[in-house]
PDB file of N, CA and C in Angstrom:
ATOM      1  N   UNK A   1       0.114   4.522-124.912  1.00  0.00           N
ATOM      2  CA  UNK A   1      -0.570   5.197-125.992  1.00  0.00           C
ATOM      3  C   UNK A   1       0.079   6.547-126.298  1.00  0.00           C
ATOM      4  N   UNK A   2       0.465   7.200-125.194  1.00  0.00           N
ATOM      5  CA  UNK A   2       1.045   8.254-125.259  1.00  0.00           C
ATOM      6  C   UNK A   2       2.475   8.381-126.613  1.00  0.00           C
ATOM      7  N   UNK A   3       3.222   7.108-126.759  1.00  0.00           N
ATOM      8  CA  UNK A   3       4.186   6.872-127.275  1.00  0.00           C
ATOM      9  C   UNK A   3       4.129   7.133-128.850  1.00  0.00           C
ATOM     10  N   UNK A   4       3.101   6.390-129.023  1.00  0.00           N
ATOM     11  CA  UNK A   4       2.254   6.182-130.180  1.00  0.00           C
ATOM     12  C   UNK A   4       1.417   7.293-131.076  1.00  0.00           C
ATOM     13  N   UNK A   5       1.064   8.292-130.030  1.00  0.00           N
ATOM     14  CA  UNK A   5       0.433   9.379-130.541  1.00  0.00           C
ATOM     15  C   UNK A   5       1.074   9.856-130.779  1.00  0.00           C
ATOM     16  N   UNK A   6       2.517  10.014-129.705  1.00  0.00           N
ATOM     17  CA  UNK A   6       3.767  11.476-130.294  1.00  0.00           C
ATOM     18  C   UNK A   6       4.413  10.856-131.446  1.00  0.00           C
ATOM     19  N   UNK A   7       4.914   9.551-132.205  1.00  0.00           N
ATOM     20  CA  UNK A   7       5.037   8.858-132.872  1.00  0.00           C
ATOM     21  C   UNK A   7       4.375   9.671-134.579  1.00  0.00           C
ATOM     22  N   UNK A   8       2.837   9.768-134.284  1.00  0.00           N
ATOM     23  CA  UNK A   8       2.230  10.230-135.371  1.00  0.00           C
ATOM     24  C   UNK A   8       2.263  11.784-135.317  1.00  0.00           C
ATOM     25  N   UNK A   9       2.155  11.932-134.190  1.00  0.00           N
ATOM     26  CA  UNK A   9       2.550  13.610-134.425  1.00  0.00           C
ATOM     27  C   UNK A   9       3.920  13.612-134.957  1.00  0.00           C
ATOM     28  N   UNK A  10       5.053  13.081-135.028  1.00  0.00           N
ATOM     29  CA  UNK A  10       5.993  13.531-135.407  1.00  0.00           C
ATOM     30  C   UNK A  10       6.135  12.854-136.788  1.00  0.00           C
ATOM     31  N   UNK A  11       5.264  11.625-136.980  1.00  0.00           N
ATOM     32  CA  UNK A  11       5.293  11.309-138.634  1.00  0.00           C
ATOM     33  C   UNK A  11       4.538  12.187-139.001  1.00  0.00           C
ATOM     34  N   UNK A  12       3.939  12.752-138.975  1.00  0.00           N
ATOM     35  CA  UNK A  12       3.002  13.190-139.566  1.00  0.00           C
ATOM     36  C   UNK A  12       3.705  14.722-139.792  1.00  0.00           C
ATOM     37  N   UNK A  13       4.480  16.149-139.259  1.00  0.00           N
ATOM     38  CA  UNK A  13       5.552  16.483-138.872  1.00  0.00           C
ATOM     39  C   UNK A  13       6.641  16.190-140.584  1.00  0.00           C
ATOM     40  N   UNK A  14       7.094  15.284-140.524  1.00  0.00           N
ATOM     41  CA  UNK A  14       8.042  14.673-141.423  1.00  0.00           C
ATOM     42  C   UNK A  14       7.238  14.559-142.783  1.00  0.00           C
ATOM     43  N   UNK A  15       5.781  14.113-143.194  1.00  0.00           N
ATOM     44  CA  UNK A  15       5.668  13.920-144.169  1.00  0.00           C
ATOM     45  C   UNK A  15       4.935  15.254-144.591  1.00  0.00           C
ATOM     46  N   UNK A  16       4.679  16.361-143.935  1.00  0.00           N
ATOM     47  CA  UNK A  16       4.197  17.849-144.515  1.00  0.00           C
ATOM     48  C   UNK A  16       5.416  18.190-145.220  1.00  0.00           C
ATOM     49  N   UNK A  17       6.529  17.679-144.434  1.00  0.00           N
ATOM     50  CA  UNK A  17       7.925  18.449-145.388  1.00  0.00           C
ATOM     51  C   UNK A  17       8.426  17.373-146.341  1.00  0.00           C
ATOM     52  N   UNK A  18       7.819  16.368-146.528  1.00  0.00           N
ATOM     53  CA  UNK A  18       8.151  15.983-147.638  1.00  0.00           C
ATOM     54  C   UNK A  18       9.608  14.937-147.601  1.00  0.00           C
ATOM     55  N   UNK A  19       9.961  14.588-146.487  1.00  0.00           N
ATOM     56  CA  UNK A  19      11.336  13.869-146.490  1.00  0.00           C
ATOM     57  C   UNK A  19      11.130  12.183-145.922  1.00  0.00           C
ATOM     58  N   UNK A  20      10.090  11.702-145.594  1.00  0.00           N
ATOM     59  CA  UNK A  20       9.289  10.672-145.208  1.00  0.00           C
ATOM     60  C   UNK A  20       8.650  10.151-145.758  1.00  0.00           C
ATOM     61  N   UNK A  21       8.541   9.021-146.579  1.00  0.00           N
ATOM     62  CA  UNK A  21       7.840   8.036-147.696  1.00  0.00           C
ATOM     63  C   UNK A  21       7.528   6.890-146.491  1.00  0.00           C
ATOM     64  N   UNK A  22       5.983   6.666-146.799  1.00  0.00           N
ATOM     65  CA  UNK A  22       5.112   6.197-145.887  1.00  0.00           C
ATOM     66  C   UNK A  22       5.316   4.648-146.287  1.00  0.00           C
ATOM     67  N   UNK A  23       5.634   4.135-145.219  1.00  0.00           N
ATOM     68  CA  UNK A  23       5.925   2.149-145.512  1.00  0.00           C
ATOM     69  C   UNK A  23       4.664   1.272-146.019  1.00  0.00           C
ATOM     70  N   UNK A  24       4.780   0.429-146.586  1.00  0.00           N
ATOM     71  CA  UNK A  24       3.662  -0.730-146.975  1.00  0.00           C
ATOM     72  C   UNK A  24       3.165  -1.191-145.843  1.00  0.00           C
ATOM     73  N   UNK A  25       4.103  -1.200-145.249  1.00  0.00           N
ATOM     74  CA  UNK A  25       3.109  -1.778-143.443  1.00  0.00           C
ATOM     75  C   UNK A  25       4.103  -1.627-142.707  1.00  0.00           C
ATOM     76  N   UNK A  26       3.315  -1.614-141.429  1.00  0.00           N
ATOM     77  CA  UNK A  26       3.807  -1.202-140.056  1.00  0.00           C
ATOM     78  C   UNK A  26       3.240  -2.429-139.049  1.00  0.00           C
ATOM     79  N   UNK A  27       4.259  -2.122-138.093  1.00  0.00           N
ATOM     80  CA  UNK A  27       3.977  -3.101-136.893  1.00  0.00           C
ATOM     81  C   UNK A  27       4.067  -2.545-135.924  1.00  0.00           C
ATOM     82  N   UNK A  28       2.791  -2.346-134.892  1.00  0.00           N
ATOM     83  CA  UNK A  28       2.899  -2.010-133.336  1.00  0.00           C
ATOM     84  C   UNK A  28       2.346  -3.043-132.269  1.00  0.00           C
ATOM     85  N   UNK A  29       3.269  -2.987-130.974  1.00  0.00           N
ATOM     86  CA  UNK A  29       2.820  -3.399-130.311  1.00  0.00           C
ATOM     87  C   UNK A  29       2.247  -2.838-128.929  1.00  0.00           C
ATOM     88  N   UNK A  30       1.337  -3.073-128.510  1.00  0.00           N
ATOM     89  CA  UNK A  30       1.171  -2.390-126.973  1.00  0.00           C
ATOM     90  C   UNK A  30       1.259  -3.522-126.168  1.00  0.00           C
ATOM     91  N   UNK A  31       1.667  -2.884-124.669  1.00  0.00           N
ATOM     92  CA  UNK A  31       2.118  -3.910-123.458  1.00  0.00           C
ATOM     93  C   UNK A  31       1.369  -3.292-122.723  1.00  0.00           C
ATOM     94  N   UNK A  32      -0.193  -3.680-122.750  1.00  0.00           N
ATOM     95  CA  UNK A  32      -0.821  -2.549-121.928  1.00  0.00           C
ATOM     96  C   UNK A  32      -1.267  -3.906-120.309  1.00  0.00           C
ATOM     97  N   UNK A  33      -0.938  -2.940-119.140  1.00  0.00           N
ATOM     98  CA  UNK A  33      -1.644  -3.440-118.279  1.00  0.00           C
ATOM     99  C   UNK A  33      -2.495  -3.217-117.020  1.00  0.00           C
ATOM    100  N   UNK A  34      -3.455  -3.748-115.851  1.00  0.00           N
ATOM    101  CA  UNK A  34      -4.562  -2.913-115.771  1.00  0.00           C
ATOM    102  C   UNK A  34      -4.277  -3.810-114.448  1.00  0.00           C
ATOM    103  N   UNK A  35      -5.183  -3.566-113.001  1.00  0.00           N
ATOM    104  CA  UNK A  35      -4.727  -4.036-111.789  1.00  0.00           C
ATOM    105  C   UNK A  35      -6.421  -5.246-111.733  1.00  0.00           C
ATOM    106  N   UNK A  36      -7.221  -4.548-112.727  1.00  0.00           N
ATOM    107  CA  UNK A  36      -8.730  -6.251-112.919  1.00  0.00           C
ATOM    108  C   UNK A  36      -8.181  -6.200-114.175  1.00  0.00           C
ATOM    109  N   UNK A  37      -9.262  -7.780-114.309  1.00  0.00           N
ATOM    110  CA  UNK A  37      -9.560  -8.134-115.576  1.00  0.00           C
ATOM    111  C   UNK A  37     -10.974  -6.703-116.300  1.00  0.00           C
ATOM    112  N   UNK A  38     -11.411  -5.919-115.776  1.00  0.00           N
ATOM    113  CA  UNK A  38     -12.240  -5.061-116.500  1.00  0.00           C
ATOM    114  C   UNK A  38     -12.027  -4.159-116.807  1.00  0.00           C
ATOM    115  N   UNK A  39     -10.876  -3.540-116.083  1.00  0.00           N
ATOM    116  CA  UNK A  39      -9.876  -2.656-116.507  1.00  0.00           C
ATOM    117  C   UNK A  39      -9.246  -2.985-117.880  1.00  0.00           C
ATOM    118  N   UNK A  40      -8.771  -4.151-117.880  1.00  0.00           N
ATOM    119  CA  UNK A  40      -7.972  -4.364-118.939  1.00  0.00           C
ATOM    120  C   UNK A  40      -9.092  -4.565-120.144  1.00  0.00           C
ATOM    121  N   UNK A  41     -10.227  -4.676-119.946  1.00  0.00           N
ATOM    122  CA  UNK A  41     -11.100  -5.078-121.176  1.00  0.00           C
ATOM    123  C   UNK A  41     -11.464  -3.653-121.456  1.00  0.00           C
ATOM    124  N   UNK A  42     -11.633  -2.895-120.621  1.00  0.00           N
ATOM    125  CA  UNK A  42     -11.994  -1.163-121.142  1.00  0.00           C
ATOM    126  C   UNK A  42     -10.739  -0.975-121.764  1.00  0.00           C
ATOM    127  N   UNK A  43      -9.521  -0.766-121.301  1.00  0.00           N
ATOM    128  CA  UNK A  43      -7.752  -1.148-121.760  1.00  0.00           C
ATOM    129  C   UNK A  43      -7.751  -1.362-123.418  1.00  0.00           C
ATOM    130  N   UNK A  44      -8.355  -2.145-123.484  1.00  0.00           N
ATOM    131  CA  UNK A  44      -7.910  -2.838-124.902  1.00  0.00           C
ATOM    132  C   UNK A  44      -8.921  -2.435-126.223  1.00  0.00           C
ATOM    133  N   UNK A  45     -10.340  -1.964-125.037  1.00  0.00           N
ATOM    134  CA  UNK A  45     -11.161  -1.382-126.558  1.00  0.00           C
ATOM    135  C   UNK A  45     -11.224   0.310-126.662  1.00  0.00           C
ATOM    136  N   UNK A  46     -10.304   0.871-125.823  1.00  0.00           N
ATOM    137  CA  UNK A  46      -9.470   1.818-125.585  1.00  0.00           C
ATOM    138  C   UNK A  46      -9.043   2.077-126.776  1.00  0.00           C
ATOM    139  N   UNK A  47      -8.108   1.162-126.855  1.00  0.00           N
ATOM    140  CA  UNK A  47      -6.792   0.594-127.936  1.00  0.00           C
ATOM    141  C   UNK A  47      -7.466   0.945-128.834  1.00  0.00           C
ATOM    142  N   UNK A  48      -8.155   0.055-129.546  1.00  0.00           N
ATOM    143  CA  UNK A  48      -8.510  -0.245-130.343  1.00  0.00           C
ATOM    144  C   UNK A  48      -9.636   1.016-131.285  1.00  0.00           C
ATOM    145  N   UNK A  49     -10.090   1.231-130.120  1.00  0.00           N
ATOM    146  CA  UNK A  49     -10.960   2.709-131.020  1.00  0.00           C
ATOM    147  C   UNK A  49      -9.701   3.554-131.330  1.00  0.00           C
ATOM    148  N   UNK A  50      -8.566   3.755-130.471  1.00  0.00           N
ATOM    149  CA  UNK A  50      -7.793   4.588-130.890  1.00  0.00           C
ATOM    150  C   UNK A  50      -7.060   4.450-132.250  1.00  0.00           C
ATOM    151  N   UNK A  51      -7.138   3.146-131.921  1.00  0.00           N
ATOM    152  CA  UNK A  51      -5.970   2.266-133.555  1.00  0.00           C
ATOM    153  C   UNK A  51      -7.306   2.993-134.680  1.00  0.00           C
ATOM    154  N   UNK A  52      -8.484   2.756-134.538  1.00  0.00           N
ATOM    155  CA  UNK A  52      -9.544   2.704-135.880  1.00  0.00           C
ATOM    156  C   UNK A  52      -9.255   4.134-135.940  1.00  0.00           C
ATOM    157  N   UNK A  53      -9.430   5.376-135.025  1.00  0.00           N
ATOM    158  CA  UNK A  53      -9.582   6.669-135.598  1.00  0.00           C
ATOM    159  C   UNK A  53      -8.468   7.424-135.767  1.00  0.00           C
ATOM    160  N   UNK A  54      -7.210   6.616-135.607  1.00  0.00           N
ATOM    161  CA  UNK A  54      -5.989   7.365-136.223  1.00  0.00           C
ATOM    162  C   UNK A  54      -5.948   6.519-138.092  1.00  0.00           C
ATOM    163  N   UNK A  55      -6.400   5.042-138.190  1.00  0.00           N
ATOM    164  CA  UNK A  55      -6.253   4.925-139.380  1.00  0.00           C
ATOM    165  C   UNK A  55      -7.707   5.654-140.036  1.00  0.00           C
ATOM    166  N   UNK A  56      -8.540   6.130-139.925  1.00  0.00           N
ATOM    167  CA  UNK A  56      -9.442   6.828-140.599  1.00  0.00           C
ATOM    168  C   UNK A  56      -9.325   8.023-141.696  1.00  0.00           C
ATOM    169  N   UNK A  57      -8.875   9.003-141.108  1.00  0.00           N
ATOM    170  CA  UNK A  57      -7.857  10.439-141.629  1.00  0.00           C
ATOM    171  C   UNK A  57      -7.656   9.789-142.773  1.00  0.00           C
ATOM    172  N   UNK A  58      -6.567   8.699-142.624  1.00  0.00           N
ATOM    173  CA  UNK A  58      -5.590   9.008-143.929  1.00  0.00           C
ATOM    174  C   UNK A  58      -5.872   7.230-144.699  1.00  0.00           C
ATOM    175  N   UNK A  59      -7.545   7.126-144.703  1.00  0.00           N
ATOM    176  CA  UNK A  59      -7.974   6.081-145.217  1.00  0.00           C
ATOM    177  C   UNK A  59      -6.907   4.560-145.358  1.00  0.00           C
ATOM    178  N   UNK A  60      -6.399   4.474-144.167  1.00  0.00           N
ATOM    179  CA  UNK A  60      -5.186   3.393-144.078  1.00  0.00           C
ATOM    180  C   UNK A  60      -6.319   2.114-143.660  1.00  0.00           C
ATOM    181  N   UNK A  61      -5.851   0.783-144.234  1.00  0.00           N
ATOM    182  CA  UNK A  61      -6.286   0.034-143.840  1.00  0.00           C
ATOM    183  C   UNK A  61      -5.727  -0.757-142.178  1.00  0.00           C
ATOM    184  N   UNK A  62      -6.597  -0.956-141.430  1.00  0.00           N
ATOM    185  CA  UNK A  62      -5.722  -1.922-139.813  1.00  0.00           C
ATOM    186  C   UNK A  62      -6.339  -3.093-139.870  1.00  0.00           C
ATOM    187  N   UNK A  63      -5.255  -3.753-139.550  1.00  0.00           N
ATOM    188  CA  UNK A  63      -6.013  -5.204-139.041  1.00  0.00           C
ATOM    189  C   UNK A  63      -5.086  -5.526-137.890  1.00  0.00           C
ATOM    190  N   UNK A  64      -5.862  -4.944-136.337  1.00  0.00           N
ATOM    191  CA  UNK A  64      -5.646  -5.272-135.185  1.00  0.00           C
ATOM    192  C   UNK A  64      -6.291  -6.660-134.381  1.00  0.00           C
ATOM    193  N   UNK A  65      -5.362  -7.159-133.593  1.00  0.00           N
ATOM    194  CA  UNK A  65      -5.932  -8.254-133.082  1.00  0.00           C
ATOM    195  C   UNK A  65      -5.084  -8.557-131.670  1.00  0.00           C
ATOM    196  N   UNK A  66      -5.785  -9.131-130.298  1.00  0.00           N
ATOM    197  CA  UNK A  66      -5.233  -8.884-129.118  1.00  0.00           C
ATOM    198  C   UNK A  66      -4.708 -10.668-129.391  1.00  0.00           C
ATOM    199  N   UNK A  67      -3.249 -10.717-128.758  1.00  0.00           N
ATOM    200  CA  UNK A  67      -2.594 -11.719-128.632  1.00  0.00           C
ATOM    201  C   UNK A  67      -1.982 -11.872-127.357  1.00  0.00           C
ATOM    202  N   UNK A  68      -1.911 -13.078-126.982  1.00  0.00           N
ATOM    203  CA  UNK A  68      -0.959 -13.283-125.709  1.00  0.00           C
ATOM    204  C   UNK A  68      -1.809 -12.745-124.425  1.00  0.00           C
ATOM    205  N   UNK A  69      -3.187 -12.567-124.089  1.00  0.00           N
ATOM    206  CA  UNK A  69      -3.833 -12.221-122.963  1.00  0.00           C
ATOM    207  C   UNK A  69      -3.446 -12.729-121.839  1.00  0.00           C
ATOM    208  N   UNK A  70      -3.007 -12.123-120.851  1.00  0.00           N
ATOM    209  CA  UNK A  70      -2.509 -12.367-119.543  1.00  0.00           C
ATOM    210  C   UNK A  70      -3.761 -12.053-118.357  1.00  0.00           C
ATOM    211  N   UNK A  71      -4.474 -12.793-117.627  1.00  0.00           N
ATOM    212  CA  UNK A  71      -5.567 -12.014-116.986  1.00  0.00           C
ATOM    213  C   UNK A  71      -4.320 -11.338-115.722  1.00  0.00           C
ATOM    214  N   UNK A  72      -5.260 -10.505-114.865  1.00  0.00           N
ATOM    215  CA  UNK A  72      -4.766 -10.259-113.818  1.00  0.00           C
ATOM    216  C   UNK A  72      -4.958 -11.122-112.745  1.00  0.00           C
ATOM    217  N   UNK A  73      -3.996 -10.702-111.455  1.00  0.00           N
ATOM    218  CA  UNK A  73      -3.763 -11.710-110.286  1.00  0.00           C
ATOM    219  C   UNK A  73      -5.074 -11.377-109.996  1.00  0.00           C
ATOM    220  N   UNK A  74      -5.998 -12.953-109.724  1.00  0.00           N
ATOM    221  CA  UNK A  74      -7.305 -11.932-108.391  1.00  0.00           C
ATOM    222  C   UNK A  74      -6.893 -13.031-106.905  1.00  0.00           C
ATOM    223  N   UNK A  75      -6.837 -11.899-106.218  1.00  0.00           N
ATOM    224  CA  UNK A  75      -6.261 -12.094-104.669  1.00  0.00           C
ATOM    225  C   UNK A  75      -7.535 -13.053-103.895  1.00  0.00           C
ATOM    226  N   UNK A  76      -7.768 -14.070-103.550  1.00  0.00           N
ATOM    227  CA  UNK A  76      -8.246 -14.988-102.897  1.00  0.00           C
ATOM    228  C   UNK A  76      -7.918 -14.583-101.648  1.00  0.00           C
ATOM    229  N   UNK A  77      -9.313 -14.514-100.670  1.00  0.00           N
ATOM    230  CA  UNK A  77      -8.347 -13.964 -99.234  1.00  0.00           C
ATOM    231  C   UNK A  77      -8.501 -15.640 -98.764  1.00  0.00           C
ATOM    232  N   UNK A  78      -9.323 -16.566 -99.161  1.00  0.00           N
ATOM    233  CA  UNK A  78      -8.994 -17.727 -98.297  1.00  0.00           C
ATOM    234  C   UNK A  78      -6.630 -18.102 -98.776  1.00  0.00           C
ATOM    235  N   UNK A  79      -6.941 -18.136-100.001  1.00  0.00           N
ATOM    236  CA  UNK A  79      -5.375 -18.542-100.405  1.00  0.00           C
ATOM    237  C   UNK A  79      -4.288 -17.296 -99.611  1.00  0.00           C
ATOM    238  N   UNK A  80      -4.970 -16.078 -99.514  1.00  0.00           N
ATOM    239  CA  UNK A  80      -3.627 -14.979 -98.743  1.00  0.00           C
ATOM    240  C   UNK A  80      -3.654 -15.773 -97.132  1.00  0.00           C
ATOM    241  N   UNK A  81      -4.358 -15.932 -96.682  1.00  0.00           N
ATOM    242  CA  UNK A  81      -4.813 -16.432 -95.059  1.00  0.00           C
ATOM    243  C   UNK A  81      -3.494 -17.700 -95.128  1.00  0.00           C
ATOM    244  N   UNK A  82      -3.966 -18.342 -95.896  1.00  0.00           N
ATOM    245  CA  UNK A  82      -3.529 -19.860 -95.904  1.00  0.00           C
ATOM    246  C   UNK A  82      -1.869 -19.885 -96.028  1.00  0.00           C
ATOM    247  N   UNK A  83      -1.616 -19.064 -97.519  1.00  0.00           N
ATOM    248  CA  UNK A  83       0.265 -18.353 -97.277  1.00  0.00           C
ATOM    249  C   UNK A  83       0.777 -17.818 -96.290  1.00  0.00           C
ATOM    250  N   UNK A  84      -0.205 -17.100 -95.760  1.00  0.00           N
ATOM    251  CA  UNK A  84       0.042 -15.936 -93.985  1.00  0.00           C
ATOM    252  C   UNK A  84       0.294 -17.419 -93.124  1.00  0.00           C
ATOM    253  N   UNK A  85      -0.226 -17.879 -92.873  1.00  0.00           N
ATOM    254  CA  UNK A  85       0.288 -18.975 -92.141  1.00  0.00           C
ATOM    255  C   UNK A  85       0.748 -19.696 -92.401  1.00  0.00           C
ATOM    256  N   UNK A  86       1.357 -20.307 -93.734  1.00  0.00           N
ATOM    257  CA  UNK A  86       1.996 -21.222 -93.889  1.00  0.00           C
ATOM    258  C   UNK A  86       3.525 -20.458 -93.737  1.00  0.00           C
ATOM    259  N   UNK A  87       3.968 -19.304 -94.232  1.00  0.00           N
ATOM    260  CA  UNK A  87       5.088 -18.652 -93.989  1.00  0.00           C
ATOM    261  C   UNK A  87       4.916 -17.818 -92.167  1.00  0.00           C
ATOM    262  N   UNK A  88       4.337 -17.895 -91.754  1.00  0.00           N
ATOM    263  CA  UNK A  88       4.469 -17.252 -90.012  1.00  0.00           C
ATOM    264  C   UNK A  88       5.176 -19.124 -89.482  1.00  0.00           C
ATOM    265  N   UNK A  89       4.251 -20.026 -89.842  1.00  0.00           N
ATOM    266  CA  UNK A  89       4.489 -21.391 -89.548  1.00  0.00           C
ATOM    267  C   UNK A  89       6.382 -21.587 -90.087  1.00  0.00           C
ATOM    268  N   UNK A  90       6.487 -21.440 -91.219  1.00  0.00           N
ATOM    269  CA  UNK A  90       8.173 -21.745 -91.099  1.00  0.00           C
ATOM    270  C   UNK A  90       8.900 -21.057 -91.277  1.00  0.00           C
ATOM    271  N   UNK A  91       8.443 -19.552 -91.145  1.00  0.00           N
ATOM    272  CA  UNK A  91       9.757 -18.380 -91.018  1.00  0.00           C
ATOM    273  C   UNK A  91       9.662 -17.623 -90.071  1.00  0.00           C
ATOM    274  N   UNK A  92       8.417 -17.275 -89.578  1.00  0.00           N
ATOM    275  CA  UNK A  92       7.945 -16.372 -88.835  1.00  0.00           C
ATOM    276  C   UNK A  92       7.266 -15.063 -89.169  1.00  0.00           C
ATOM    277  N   UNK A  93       6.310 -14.044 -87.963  1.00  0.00           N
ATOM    278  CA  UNK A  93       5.794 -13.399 -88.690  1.00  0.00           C
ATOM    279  C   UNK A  93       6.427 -12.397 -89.346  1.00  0.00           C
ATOM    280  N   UNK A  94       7.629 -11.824 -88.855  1.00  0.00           N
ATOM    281  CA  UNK A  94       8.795 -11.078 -89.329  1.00  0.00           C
ATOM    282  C   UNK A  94       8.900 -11.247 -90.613  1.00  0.00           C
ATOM    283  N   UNK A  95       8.496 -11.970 -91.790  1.00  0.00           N
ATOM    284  CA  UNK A  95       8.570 -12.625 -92.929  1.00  0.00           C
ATOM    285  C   UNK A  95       7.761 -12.178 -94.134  1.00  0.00           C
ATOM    286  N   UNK A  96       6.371 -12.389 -93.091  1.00  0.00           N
ATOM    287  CA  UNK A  96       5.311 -11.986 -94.092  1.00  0.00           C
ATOM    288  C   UNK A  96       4.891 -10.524 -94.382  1.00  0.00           C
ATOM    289  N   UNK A  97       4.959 -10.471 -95.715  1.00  0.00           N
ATOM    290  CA  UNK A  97       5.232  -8.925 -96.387  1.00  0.00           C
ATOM    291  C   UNK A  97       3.699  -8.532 -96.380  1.00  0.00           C
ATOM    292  N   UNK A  98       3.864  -7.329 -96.661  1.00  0.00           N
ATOM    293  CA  UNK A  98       2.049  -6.746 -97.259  1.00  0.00           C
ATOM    294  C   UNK A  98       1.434  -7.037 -98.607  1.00  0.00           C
ATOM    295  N   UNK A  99       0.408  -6.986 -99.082  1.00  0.00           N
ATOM    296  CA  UNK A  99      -0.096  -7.715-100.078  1.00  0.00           C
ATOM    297  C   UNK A  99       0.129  -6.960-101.023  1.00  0.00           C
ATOM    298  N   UNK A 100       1.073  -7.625-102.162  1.00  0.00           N
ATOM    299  CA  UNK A 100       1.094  -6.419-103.320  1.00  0.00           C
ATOM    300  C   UNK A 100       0.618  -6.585-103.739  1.00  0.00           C
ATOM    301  N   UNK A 101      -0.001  -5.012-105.038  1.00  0.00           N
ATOM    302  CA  UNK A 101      -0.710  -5.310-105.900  1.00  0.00           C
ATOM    303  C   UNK A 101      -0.281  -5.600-107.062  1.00  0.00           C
ATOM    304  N   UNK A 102      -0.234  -6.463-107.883  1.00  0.00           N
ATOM    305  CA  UNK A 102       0.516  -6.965-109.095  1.00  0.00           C
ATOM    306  C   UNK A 102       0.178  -5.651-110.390  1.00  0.00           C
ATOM    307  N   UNK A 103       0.972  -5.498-111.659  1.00  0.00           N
ATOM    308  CA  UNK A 103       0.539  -4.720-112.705  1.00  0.00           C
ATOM    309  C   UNK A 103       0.800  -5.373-113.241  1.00  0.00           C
ATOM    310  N   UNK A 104       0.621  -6.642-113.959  1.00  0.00           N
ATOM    311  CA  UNK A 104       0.320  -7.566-114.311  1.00  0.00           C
ATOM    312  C   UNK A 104       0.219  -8.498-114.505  1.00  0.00           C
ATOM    313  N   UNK A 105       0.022  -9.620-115.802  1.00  0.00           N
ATOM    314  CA  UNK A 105      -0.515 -10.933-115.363  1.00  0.00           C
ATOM    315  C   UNK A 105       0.694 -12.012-115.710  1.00  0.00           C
ATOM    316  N   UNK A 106       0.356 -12.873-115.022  1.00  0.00           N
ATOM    317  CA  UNK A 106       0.881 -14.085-115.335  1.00  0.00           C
ATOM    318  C   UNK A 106       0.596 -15.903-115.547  1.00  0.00           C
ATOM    319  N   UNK A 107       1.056 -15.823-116.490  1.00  0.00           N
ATOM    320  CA  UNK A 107      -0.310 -17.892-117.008  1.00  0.00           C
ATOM    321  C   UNK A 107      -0.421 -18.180-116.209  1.00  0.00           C
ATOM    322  N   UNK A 108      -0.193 -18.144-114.715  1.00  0.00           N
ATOM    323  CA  UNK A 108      -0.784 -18.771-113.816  1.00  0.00           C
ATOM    324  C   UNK A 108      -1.882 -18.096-113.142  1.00  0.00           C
ATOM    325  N   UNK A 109      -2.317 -17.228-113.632  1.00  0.00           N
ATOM    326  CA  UNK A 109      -3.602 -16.748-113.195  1.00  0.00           C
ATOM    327  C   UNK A 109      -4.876 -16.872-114.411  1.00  0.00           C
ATOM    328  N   UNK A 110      -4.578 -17.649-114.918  1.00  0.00           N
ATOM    329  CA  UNK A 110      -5.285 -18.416-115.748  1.00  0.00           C
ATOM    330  C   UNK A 110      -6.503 -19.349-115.212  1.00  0.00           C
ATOM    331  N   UNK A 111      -6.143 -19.717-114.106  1.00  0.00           N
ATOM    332  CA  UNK A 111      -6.838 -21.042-113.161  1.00  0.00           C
ATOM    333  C   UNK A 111      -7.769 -19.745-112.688  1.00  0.00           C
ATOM    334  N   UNK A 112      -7.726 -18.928-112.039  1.00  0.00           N
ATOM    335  CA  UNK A 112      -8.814 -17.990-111.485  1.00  0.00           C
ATOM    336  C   UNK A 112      -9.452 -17.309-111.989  1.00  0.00           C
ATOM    337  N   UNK A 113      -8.964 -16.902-113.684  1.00  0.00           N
ATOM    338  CA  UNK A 113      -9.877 -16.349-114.601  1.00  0.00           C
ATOM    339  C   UNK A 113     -10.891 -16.883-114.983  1.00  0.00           C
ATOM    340  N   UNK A 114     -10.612 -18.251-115.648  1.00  0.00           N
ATOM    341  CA  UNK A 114     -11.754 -19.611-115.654  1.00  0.00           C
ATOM    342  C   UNK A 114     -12.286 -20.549-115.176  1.00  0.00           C
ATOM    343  N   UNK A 115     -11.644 -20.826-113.875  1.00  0.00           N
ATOM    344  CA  UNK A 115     -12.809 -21.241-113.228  1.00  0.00           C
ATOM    345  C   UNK A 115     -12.929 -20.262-111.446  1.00  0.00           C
ATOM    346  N   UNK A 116     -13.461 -19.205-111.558  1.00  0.00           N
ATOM    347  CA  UNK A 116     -13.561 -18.254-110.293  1.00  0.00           C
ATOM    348  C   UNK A 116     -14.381 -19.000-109.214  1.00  0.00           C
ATOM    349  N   UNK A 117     -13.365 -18.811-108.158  1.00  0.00           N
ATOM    350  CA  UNK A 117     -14.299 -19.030-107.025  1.00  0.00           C
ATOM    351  C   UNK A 117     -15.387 -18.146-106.408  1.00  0.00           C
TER     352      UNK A 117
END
């Protein structure tokens, strides 16, 4: 967001002096990501109030919409247990790393978003 704000501070900058003619439309994207899924839902309506009260000011029309939702990893301790031993079982414990925490998601955490154990 940070990117985005200095973005308008500096359009905004450019069109007091007059050397900046404002486009028919614009395209942004954010790659925002969050370590839950509730994080990322505060995350995105975050966004989104921010998107509505920067187009307000200068009566711009937005039409925002979230695409491509990735949930986050949620860590199963029966499934961490079960990897812990299946890698101590054929590599040893020398092997098994500490549990990271992911920053973000991937379609395969799709299966734990909808149907949670």
């Amino acid at each position: 967001m940070h990117g985005f704000e200095l973005l308008l501070v500096l359009f905004d900058n450019l069109v007091k002096v007059g050397i900046v003619r404002t486009p028919e439309t614009a395209h942004f994207t954010f790659d925002l990501r969050a370590e839950t899924n509730e994080a990322m839902e505060s995350l995105i309506e975050k966004a989104q109030k921010t998107i509505e009260k920067t187009a307000k000011p200068t009566s711009t029309m937005v039409d925002s919409k979230v695409e491509n939702l990735l949930p986050v990893a949620v860590q199963h301790p029966y499934a961490i247990e079960l990897a812990k031993d299946a890698i101590t079982t054929v590599q040893g414990e020398e092997h098994v790393e500490p549990i990271y925490i992911s920053p973000g998601g991937e379609d395969f955490h799709f299966y734990a978003y909808h149907a949670p154990v």
